[in-house]
Protein backbone atom coordinates (compact mmCIF):
# COMPACT_ATOMS: atom_id res chain seq x y z
CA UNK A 1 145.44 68.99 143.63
CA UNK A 2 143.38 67.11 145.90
CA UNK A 3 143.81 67.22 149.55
CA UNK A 4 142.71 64.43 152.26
CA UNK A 5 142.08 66.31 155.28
CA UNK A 6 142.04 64.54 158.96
CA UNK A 7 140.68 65.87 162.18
CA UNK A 8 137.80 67.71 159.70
CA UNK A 9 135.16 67.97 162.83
CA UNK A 10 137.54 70.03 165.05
CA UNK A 11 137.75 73.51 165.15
CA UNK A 12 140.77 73.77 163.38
CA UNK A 13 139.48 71.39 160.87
CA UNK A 14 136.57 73.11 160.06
CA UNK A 15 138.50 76.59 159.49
CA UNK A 16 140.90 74.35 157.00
CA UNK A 17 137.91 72.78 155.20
CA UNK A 18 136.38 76.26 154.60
CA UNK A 19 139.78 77.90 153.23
CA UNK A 20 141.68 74.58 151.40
CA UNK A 21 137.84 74.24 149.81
CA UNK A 22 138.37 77.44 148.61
CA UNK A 23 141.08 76.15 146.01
CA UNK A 24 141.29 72.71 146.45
CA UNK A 25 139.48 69.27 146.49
CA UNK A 26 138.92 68.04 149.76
CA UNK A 27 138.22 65.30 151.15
CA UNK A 28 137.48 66.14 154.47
CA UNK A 29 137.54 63.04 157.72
CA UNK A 30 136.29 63.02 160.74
CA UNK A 31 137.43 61.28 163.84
CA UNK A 32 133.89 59.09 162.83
CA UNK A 33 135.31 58.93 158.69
CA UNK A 34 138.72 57.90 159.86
CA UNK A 35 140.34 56.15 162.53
CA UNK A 36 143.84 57.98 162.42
CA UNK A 37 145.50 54.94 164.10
CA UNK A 38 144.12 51.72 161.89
CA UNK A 39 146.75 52.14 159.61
CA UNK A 40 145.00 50.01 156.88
CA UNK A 41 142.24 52.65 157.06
CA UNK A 42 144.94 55.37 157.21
CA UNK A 43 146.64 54.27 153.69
CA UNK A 44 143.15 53.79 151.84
CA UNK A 45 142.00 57.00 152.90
CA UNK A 46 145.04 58.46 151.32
CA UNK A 47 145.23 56.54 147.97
CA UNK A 48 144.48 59.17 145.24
CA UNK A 49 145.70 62.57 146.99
CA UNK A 50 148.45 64.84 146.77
CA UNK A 51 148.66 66.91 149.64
CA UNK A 52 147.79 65.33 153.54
CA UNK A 53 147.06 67.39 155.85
CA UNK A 54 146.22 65.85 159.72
CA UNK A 55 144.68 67.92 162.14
CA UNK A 56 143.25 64.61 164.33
CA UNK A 57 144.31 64.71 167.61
CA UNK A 58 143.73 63.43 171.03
CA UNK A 59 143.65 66.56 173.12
CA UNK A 60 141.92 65.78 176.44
CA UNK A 61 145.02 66.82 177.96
CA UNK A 62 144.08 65.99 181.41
CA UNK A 63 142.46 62.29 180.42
CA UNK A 64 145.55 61.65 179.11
CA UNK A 65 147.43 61.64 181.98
CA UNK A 66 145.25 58.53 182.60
CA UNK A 67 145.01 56.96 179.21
CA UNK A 68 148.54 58.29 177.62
CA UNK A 69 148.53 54.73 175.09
CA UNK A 70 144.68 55.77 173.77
CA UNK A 71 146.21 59.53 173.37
CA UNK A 72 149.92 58.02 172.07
CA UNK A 73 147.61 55.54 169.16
CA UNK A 74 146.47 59.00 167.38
CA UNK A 75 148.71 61.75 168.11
CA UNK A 76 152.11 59.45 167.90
CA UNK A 77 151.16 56.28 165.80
CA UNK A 78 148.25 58.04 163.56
CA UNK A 79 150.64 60.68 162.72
CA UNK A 80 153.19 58.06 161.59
CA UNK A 81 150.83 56.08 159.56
CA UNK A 82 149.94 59.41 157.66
CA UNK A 83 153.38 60.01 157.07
CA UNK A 84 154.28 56.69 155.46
CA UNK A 85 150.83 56.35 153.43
CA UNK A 86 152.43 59.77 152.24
CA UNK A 87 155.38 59.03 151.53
CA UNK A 88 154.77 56.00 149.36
CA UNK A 89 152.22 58.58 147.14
CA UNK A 90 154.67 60.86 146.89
CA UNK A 91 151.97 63.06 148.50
CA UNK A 92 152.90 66.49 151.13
CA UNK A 93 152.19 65.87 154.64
CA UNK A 94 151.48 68.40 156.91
CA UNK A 95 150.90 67.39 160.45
CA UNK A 96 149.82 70.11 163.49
CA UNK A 97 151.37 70.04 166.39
CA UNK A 98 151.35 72.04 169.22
CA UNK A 99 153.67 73.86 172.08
CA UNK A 100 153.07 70.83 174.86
CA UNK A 101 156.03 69.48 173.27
CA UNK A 102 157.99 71.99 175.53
CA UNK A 103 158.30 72.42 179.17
CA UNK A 104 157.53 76.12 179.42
CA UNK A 105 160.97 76.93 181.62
CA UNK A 106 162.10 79.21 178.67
CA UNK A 107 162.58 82.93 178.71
CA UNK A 108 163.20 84.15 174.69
CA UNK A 109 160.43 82.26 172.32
CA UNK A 110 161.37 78.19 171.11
CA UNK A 111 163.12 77.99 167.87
CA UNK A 112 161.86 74.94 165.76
CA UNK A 113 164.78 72.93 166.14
CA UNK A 114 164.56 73.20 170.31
CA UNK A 115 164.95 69.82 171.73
CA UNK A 116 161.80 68.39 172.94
CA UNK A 117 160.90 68.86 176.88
CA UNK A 118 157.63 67.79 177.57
CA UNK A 119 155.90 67.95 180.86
CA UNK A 120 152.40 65.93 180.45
CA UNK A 121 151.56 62.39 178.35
CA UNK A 122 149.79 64.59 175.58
CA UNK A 123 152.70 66.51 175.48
CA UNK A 124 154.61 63.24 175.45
CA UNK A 125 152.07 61.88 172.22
CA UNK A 126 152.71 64.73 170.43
CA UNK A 127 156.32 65.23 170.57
CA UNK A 128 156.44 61.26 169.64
CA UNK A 129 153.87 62.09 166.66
CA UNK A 130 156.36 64.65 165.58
CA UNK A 131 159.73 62.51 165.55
CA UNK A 132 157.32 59.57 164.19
CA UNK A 133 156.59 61.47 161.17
CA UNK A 134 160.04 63.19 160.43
CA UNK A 135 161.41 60.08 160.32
CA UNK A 136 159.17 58.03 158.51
CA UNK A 137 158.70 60.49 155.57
CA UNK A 138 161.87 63.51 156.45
CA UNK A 139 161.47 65.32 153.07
CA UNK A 140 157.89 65.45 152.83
CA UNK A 141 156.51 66.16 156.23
CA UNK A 142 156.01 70.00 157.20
CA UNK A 143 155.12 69.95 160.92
CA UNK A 144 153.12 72.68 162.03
CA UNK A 145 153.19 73.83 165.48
CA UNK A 146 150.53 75.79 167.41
CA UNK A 147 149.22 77.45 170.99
CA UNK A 148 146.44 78.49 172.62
CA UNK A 149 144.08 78.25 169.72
CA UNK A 150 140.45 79.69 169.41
CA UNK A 151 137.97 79.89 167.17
CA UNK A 152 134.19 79.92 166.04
CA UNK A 153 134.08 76.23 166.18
CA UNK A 154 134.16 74.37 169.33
CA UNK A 155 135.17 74.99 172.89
CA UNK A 156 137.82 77.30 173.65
CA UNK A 157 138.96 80.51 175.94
CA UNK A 158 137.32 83.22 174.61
CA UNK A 159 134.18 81.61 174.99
CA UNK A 160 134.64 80.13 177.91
CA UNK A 161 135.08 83.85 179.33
CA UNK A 162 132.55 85.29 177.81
CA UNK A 163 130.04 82.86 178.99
CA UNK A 164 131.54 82.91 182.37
CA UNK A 165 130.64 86.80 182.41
CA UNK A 166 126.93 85.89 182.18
CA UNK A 167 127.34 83.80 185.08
CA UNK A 168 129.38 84.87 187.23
CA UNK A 169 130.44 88.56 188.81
CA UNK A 170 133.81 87.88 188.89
CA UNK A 171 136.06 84.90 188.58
CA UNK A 172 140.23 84.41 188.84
CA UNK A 173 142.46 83.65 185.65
CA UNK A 174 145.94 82.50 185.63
CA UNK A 175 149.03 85.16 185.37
CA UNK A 176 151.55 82.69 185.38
CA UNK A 177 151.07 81.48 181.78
CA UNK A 178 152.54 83.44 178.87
CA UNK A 179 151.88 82.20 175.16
CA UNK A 180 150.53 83.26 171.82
CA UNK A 181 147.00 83.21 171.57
CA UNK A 182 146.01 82.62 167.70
CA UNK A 183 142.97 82.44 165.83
CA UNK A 184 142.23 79.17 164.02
CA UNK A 185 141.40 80.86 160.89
CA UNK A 186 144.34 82.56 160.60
CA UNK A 187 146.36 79.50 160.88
CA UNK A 188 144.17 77.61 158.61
CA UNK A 189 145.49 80.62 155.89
CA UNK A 190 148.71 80.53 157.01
CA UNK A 191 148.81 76.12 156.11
CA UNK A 192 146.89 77.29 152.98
CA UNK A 193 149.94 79.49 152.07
CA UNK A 194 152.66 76.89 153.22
CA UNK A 195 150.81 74.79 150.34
CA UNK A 196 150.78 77.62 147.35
CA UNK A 197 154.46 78.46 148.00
CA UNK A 198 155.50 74.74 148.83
CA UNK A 199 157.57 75.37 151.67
CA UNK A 200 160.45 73.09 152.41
CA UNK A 201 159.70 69.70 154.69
CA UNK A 202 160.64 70.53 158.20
CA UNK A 203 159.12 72.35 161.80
CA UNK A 204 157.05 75.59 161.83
CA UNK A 205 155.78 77.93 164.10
CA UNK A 206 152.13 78.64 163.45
CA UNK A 207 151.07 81.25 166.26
CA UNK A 208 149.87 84.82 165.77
CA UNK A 209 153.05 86.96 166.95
CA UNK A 210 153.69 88.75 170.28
CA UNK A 211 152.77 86.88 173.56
CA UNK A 212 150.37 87.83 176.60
CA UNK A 213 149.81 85.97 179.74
CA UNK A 214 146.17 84.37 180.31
CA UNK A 215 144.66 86.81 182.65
CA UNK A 216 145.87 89.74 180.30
CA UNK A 217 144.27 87.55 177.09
CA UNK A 218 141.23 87.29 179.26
CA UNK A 219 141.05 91.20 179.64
CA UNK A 220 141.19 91.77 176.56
CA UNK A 221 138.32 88.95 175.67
CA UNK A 222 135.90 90.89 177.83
CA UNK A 223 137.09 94.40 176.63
CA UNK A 224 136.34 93.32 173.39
CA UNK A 225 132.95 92.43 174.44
CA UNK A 226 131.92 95.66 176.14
CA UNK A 227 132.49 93.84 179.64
CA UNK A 228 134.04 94.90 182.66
CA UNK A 229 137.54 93.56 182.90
CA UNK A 230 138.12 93.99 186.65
CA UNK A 231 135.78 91.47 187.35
CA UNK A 232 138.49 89.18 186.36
CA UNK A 233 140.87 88.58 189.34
CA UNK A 234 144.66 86.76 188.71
CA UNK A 235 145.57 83.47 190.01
CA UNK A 236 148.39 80.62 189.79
CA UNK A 237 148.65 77.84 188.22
CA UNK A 238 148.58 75.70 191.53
CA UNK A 239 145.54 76.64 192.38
CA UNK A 240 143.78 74.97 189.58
CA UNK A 241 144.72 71.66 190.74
CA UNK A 242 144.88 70.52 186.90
CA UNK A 243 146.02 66.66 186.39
CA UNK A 244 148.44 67.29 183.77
CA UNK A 245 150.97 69.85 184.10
CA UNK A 246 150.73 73.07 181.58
CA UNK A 247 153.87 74.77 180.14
CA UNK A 248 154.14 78.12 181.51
CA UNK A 249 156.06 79.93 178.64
CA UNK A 250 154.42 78.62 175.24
CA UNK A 251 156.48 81.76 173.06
CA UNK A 252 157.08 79.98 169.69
CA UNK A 253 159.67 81.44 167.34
CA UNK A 254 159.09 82.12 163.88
CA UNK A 255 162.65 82.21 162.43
CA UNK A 256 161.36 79.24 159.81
CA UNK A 257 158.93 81.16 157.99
CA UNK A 258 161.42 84.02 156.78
CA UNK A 259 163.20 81.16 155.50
CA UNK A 260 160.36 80.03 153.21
CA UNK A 261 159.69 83.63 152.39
CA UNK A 262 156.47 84.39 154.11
CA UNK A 263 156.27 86.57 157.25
CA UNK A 264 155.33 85.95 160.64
CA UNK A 265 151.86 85.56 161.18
CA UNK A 266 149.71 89.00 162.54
CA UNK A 267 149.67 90.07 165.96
CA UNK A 268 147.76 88.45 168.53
CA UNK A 269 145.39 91.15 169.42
CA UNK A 270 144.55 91.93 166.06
CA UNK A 271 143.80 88.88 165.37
CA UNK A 272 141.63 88.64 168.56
CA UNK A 273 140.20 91.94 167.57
CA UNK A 274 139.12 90.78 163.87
CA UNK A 275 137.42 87.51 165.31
CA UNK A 276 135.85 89.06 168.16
CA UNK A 277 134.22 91.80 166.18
CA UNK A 278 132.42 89.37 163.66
CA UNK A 279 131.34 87.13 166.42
CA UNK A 280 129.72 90.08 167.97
CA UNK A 281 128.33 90.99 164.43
CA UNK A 282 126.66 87.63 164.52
């Protein structure tokens, strides 16, 4: 089985090299390797694999509010391209997206099948990317959604708050956002398993279970770390002045998954536990 992996110099795409490498051949792209929208490059770069798996995105969410067609020609058009190059191989395509495609006015967690709602251009780009590839390649395209991602490679939360704690005394965090913050590793197992088991083409949720609100995520993050969490003060979304508009309930159901007989992924704070203890060991 040899997999062609996209998006390979992200953090999510590193985690995914590490475990598919594990048991499969990779071939792993970066944005640098492959151009996700040339879709001449996009169908030689798949030629001789079985198994696609795109994790390229655009997602300067904010920049995107003022360049939505450079964000639309990846996470829209380069998902579609990977789809069809797929589809005439006869190859798997799984494609990541992400909660953005919602607009957060919820109150019980998204199923898969909720209609699209989003609030921002990426979130616009990636709920396009979505129907795109459905429709280009509908029993061979598995997409995989995910929130509030972190991990050892790259920018993200947790290490944004840790290294605000060595520069700051004390600093405010949004309460108004609730989601599912999930480990990139774990999701990069969790894909791994969708390929073993060969789950059925269609939407998933790939977030670690239960849900938190940011300035109760960023409590824990400095607990974790032997730090005082009432340095961290709460806040509103407003007063971030952000140029694209966040979803305020990302909750992502997980009904799909007990349908292709594996269970929800791990709690949150275990998960958050696990990562923050070996990045402490290191």
């Amino acid at each position: 089985m040899r997999v062609l992996l996209t998006g390979a110099g992200g953090m999510l795409g590193r985690d995914l090299e590490s475990v598919l490498g594990e048991r499969l051949e990779v071939t792993a792209l970066t944005r640098s390797d492959l151009d996700v929208a040339d879709a001449a490059a996009v169908d030689a770069a798949v030629t001789g694999h079985d198994i696609v798996v795109n994790a390229a995105a655009y997602t300067r969410v904010d920049d995107a509010e003022e360049d939505e067609d450079a964000a639309y020609a990846v996470n829209a058009l380069g998902a579609e391209h990977l789809a069809v190059s797929a589809r005439h191989r006869n190859a798997r395509f799984i494609h990541i997206s992400t909660d953005y495609v919602f607009d957060g006015t919820a109150t019980t967690p998204y199923s898969e099948d909720a209609p699209h709602s989003p609030l921002s251009a990426y979130g616009r780009t990636k709920a396009a990317g979505e129907r795109l590839a459905l429709a280009a390649y509908p029993s061979g395209t598995a997409v995989v959604r995910t929130a509030w991602l972190y991990g050892e490679h790259g920018p993200n939360f947790v290490r944004t708050m840790v290294d605000l704690a060595d520069r700051l005394d004390e600093w405010n965090v949004v309460d108004d956002q609730v989601g599912q913050p999930t480990w990139s590793l774990d999701l990069a197992r969790r894909i791994a398993e969708l390929i073993d088991v060969d789950v059925p083409a269609g939407i998933y949720h790939g977030t670690n279970s239960g849900s938190t609100n940011r300035f109760d995520f960023a409590r824990a993050i400095l607990a974790n770390a032997s730090i005082d969490p009432e340095r961290i003060h709460p806040t509103d979304s407003a007063s971030l002045h952000q140029a694209a508009t966040r979803p305020k309930y990302s909750v992502l159901g997980h009904a799909a998954w007990a349908k292709a007989g594996l269970p929800p992924m791990r709690p949150w704070a275990q998960a958050l536990d696990e990562f923050q203890a070996g990045a402490l060991a290191r």
